[in-house]
C-alpha atoms as a PDB file:
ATOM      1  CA  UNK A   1     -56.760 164.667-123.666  1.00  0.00           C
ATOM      2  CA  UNK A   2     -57.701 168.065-122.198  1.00  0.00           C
ATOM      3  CA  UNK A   3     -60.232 170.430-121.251  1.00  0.00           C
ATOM      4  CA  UNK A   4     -60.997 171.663-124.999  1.00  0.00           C
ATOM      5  CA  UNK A   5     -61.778 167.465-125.924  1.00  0.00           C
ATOM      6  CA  UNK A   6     -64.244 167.385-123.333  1.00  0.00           C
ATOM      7  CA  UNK A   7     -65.970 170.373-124.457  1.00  0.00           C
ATOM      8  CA  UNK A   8     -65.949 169.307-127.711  1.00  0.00           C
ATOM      9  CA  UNK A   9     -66.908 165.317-126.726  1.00  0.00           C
ATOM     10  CA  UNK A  10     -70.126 166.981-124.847  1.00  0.00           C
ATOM     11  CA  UNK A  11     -71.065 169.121-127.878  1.00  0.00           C
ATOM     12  CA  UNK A  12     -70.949 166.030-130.130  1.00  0.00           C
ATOM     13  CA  UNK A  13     -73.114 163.970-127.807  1.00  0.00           C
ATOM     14  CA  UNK A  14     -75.467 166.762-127.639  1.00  0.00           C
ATOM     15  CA  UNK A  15     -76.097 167.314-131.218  1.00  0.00           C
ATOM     16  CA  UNK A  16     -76.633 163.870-131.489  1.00  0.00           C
ATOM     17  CA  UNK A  17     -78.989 163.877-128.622  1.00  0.00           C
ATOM     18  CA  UNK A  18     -81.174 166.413-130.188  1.00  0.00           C
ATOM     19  CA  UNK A  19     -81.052 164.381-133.539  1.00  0.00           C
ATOM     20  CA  UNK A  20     -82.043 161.640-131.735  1.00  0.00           C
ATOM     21  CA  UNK A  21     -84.863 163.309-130.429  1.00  0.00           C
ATOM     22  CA  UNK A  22     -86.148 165.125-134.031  1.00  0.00           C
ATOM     23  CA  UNK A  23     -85.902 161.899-135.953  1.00  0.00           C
ATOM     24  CA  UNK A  24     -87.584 159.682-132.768  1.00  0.00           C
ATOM     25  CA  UNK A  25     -90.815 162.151-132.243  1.00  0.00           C
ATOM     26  CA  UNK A  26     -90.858 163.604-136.071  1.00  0.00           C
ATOM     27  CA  UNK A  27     -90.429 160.631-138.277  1.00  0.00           C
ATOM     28  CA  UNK A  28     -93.310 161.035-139.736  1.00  0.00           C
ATOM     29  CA  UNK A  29     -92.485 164.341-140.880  1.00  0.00           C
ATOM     30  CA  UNK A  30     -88.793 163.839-142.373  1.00  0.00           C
ATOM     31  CA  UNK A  31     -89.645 161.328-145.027  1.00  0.00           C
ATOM     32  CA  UNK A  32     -87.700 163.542-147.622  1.00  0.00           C
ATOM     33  CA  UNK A  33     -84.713 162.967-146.131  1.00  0.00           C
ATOM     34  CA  UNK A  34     -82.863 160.572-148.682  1.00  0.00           C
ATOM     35  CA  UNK A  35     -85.313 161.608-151.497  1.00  0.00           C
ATOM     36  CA  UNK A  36     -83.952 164.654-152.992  1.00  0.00           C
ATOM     37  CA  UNK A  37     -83.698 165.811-156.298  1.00  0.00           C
ATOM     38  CA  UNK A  38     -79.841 164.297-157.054  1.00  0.00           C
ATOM     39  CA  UNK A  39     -80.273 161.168-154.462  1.00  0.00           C
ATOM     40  CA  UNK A  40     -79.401 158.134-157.217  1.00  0.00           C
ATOM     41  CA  UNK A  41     -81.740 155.539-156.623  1.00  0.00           C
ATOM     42  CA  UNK A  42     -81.385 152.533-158.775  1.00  0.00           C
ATOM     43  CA  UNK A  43     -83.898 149.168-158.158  1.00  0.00           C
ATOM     44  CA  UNK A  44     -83.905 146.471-160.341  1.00  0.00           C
ATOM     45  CA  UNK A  45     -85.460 143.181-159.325  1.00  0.00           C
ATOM     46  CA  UNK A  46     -84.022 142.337-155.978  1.00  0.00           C
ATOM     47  CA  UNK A  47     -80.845 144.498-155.985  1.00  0.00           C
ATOM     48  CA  UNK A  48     -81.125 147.869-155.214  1.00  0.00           C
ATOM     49  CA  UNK A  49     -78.252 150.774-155.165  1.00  0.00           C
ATOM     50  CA  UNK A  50     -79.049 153.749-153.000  1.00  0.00           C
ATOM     51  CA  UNK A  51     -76.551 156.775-152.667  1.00  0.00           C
ATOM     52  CA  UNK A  52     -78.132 160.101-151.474  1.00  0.00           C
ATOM     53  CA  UNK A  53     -75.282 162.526-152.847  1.00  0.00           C
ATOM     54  CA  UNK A  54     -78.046 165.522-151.870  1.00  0.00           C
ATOM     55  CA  UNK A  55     -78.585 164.459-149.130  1.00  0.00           C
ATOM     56  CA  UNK A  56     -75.220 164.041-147.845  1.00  0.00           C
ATOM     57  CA  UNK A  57     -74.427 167.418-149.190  1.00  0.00           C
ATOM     58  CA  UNK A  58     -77.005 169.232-147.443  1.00  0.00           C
ATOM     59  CA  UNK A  59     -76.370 167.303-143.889  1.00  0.00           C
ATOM     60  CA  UNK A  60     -72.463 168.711-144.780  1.00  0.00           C
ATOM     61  CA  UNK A  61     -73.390 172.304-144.966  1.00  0.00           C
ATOM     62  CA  UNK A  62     -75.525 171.974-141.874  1.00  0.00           C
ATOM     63  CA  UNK A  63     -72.841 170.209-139.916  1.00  0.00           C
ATOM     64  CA  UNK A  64     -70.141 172.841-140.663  1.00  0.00           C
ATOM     65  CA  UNK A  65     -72.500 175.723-140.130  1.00  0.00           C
ATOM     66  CA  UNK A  66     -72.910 174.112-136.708  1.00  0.00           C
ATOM     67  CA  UNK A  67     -69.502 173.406-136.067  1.00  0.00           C
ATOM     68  CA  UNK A  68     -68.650 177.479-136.967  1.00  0.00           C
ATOM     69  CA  UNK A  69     -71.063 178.214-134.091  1.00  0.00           C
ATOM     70  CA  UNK A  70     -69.912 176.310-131.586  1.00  0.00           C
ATOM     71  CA  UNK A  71     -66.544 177.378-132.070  1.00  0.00           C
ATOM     72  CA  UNK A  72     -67.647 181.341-132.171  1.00  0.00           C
ATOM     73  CA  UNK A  73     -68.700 180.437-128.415  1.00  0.00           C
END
């Protein structure tokens, strides 16, 4: 490990600080996360299939737009 880990280690832990944050005091307001328009949601008597493609997607394009930042700095 080196310096350039570490940096990267503390970055991680503070985007998922922040995250933690958002989602613990605005829960209320992110309930359309998971229900997008392409999110397959299947229920059928007690089984039910869940895969939020969207979703997943969009959290991609904001993690790598992140991850560009970062590394600009």
């Amino acid at each position: 490990m080196n310096a350039e880990t570490g940096k990267m280690l503390i970055w991680a832990g503070s985007i998922l600080l922040l995250g933690g944050i958002l989602v613990y005091f605005f829960h209320d307001k992110l309930h359309w996360i998971g229900r997008l328009p392409g999110d397959i949601r299947i229920e059928k008597g007690n089984t039910k299939f869940y895969f939020p493609i969207t979703t997943m997607i969009l959290f991609s394009i904001l993690i790598s737009v992140i991850v560009r930042f970062v590394r600009k700095f």
